[in-house]
PDB file of N, CA and C in Angstrom:
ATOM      1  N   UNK A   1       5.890 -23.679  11.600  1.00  0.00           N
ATOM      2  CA  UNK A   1       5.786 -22.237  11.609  1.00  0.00           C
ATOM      3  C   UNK A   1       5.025 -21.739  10.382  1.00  0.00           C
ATOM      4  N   UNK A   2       5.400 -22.087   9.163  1.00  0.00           N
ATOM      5  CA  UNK A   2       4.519 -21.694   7.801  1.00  0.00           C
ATOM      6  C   UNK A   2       3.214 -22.077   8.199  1.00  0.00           C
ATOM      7  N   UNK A   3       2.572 -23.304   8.788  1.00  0.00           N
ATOM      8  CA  UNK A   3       1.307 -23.470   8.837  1.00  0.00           C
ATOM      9  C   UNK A   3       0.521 -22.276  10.061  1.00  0.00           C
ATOM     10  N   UNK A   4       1.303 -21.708  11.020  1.00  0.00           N
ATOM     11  CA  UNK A   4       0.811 -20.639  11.924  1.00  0.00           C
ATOM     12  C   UNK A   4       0.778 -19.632  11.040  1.00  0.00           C
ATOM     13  N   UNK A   5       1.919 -19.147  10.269  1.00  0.00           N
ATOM     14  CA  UNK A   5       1.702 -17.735   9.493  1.00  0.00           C
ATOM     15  C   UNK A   5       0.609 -18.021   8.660  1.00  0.00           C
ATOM     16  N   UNK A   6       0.539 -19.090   8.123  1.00  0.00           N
ATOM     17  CA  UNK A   6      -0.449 -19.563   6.934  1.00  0.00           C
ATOM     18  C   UNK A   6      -2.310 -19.139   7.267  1.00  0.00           C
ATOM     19  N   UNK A   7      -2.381 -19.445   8.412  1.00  0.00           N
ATOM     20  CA  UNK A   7      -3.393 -19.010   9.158  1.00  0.00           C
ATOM     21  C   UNK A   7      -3.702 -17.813   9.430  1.00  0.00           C
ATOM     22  N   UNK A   8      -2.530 -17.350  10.059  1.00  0.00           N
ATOM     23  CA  UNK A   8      -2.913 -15.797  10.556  1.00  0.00           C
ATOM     24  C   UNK A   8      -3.169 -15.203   8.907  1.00  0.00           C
ATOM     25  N   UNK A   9      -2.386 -15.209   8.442  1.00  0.00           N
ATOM     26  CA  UNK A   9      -2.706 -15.234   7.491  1.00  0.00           C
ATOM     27  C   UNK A   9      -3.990 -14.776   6.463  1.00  0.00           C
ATOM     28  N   UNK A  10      -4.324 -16.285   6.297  1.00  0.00           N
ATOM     29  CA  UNK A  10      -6.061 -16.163   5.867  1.00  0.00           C
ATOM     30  C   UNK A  10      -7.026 -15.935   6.973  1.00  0.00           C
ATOM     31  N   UNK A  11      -6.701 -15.782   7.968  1.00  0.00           N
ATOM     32  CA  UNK A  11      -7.617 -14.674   9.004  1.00  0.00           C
ATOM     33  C   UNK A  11      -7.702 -12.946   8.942  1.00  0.00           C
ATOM     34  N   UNK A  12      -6.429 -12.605   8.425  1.00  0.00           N
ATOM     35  CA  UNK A  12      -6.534 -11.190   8.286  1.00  0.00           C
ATOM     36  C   UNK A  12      -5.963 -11.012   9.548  1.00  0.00           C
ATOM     37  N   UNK A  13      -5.099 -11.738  10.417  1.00  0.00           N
ATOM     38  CA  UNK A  13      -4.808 -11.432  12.178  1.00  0.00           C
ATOM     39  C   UNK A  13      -4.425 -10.222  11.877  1.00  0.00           C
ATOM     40  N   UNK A  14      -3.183 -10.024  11.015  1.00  0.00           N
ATOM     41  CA  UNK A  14      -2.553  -8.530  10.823  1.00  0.00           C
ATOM     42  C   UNK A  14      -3.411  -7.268  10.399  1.00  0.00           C
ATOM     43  N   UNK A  15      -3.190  -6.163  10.776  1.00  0.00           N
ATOM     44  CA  UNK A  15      -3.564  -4.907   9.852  1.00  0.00           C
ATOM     45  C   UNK A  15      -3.735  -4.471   8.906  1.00  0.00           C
ATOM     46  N   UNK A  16      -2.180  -4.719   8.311  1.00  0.00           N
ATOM     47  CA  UNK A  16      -1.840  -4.228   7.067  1.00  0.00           C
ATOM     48  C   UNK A  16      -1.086  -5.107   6.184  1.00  0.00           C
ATOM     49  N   UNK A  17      -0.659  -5.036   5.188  1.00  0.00           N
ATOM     50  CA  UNK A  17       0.149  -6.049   4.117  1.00  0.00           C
ATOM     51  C   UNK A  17       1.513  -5.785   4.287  1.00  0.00           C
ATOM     52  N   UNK A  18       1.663  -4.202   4.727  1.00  0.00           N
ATOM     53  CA  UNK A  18       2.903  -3.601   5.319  1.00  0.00           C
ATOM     54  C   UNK A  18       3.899  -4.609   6.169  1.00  0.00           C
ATOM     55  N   UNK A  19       2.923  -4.932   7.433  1.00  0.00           N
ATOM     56  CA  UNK A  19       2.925  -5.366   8.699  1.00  0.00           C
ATOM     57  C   UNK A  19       3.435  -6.916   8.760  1.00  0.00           C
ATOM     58  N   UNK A  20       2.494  -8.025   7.521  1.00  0.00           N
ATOM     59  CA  UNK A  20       2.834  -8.986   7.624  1.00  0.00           C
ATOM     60  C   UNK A  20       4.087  -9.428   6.784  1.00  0.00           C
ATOM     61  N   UNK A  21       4.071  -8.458   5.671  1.00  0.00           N
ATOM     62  CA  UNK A  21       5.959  -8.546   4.992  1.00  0.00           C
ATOM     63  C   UNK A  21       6.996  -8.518   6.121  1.00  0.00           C
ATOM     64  N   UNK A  22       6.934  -7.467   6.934  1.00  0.00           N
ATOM     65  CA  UNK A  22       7.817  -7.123   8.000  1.00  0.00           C
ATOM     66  C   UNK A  22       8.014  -8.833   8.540  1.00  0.00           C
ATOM     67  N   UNK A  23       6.880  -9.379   9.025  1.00  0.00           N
ATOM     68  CA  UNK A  23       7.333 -10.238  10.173  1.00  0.00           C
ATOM     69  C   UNK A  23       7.902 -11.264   9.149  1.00  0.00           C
ATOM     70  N   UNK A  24       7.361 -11.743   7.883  1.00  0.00           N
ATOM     71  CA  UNK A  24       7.785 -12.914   6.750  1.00  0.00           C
ATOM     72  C   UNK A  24       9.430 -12.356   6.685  1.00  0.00           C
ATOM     73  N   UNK A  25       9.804 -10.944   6.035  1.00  0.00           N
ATOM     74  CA  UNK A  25      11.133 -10.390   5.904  1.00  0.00           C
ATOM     75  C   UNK A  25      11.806 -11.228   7.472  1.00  0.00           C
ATOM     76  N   UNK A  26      11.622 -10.774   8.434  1.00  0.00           N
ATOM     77  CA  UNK A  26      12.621 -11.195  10.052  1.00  0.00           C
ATOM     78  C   UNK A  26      12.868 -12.942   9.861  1.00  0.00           C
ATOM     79  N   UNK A  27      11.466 -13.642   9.403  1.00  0.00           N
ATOM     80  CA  UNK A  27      11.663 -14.714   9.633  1.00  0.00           C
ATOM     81  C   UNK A  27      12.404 -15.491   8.618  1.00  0.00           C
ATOM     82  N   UNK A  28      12.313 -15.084   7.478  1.00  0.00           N
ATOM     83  CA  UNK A  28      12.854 -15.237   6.236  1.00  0.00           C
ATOM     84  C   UNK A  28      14.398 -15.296   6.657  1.00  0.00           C
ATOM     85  N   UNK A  29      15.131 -13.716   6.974  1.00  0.00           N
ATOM     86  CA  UNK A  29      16.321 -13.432   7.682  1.00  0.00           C
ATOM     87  C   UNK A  29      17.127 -14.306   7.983  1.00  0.00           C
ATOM     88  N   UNK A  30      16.678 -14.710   9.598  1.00  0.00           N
ATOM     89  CA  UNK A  30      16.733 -15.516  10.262  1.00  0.00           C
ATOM     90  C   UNK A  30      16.876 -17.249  10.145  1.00  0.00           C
ATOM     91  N   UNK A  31      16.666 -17.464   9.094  1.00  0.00           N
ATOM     92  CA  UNK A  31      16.206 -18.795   8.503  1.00  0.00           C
ATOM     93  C   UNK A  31      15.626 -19.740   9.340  1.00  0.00           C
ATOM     94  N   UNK A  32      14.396 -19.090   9.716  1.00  0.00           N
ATOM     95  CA  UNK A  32      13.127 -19.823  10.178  1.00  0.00           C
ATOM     96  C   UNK A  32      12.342 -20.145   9.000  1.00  0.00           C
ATOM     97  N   UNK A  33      12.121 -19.544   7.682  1.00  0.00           N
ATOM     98  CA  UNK A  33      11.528 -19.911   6.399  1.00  0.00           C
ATOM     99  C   UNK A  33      12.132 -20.111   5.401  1.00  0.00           C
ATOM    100  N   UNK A  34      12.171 -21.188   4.759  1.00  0.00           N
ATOM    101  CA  UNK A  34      12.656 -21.442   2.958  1.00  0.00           C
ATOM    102  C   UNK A  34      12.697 -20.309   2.560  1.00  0.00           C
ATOM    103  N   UNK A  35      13.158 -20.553   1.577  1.00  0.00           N
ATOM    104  CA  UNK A  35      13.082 -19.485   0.122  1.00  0.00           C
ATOM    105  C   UNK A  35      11.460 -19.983  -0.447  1.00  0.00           C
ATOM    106  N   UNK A  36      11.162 -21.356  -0.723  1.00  0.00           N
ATOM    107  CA  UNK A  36       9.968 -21.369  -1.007  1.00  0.00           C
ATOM    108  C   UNK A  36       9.096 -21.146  -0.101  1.00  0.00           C
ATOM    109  N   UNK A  37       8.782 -21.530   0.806  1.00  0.00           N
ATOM    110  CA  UNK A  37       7.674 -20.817   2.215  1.00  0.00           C
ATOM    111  C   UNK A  37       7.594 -19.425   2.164  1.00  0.00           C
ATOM    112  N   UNK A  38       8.174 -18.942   2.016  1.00  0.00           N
ATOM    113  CA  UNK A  38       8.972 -17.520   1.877  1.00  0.00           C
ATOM    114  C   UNK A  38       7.823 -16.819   0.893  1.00  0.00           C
ATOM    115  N   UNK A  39       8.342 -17.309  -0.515  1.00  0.00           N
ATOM    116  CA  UNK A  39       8.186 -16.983  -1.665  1.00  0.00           C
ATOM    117  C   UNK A  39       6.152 -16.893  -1.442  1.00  0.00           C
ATOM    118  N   UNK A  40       5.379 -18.033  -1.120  1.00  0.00           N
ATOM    119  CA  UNK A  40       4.333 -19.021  -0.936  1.00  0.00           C
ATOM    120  C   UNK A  40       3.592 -18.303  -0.060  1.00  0.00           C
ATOM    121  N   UNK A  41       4.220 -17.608   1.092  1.00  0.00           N
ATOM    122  CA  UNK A  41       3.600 -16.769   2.147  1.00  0.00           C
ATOM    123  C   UNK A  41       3.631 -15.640   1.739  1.00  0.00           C
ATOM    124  N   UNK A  42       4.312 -14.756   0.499  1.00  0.00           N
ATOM    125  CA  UNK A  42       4.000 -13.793  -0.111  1.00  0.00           C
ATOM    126  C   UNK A  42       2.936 -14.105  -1.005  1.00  0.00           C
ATOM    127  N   UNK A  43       3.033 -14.452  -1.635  1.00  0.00           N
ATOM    128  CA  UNK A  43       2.155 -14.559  -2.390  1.00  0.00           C
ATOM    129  C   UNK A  43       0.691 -14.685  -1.540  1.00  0.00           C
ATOM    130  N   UNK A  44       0.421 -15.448  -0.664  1.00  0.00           N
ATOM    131  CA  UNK A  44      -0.975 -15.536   0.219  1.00  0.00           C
ATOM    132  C   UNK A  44      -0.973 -13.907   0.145  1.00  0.00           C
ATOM    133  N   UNK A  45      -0.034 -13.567   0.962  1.00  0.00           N
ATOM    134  CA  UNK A  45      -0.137 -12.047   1.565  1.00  0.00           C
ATOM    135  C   UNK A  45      -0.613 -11.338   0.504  1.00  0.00           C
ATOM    136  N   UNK A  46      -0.594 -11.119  -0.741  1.00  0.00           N
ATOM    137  CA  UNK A  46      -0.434 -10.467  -2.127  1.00  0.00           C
ATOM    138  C   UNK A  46      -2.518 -10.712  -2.223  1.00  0.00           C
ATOM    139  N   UNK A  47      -2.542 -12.000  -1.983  1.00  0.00           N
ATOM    140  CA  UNK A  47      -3.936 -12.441  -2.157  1.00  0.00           C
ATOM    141  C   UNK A  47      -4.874 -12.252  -1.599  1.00  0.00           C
ATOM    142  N   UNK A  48      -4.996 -12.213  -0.188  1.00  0.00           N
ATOM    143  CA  UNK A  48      -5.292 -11.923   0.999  1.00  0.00           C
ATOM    144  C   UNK A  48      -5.515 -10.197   1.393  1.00  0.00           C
ATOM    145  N   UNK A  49      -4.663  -9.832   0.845  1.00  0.00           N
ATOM    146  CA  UNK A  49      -4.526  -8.442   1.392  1.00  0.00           C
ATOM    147  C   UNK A  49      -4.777  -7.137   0.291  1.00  0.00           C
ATOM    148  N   UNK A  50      -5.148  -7.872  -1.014  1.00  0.00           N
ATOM    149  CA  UNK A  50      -5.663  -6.387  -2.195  1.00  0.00           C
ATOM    150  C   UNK A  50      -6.629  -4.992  -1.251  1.00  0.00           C
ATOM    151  N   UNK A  51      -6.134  -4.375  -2.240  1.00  0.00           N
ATOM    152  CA  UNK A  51      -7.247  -3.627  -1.599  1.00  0.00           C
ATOM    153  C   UNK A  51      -7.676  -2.729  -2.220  1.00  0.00           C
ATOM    154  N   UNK A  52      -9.158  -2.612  -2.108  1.00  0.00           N
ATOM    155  CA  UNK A  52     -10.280  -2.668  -3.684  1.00  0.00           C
ATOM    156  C   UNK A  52     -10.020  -1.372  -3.773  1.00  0.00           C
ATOM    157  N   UNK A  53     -10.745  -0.790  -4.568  1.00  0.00           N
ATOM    158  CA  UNK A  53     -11.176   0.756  -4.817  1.00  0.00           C
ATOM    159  C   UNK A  53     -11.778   1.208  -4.023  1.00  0.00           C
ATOM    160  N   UNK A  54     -12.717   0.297  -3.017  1.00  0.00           N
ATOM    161  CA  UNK A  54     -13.786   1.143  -2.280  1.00  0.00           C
ATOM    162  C   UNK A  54     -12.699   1.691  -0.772  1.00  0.00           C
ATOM    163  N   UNK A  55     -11.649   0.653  -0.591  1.00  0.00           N
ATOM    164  CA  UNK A  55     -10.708   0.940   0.640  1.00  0.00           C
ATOM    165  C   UNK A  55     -10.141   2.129  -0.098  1.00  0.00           C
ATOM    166  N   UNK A  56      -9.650   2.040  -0.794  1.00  0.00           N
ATOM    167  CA  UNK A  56      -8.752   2.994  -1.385  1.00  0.00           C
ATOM    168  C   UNK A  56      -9.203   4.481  -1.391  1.00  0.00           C
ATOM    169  N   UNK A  57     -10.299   4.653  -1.876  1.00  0.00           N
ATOM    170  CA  UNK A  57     -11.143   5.905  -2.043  1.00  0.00           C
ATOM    171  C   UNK A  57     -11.099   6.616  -0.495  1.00  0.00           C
ATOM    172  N   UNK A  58     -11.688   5.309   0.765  1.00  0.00           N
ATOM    173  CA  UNK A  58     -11.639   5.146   1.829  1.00  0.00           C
ATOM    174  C   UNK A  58     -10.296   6.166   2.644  1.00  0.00           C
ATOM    175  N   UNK A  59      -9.254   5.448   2.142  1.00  0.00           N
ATOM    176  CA  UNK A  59      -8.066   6.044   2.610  1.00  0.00           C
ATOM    177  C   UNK A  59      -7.998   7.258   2.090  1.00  0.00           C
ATOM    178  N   UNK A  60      -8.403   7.741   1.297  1.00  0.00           N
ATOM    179  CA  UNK A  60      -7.657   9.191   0.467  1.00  0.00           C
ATOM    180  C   UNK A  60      -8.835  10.409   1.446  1.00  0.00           C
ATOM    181  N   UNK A  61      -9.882   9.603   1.598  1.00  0.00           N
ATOM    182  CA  UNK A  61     -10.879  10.499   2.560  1.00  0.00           C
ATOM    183  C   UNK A  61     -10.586  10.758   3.434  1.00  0.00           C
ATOM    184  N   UNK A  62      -9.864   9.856   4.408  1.00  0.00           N
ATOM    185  CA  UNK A  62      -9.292  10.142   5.763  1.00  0.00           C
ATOM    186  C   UNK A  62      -8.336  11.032   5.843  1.00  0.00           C
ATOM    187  N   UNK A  63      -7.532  10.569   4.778  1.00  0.00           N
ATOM    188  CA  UNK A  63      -5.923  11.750   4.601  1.00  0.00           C
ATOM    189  C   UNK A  63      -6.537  13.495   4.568  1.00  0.00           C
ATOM    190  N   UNK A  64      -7.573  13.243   4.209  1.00  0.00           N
ATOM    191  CA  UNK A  64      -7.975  14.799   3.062  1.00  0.00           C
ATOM    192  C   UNK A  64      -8.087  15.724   4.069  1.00  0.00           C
TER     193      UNK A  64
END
């Protein structure tokens, strides 16, 4: 299972950083993931998912 999230993952499958905590949090829960997998798949997510100034600016335009 870590090697499927691991993927989607570094694909960007998800939307948002929101989105992929949610599903890591259920599976985490559940104890489908370690504490370290856990820990390891945040961190990707953390890496994977910044988001620069130019998104950012991006978002505040749309809101406005």
């Amino acid at each position: 299972m870590t090697k499927i999230l691991e993927n989607l993952i570094n694909n960007k499958y998800y939307s948002t950083k929101e989105e992929v905590g949610q599903k890591l949090n259920v599976f985490f829960a559940f104890n489908v993931l370690t504490q370290e997998e856990y820990t390891k798949l945040m961190q990707l997510v953390e890496e994977k998912y910044k988001v620069t100034a130019t998104e950012d600016n991006k978002q505040e335009e749309a809101t406005v």
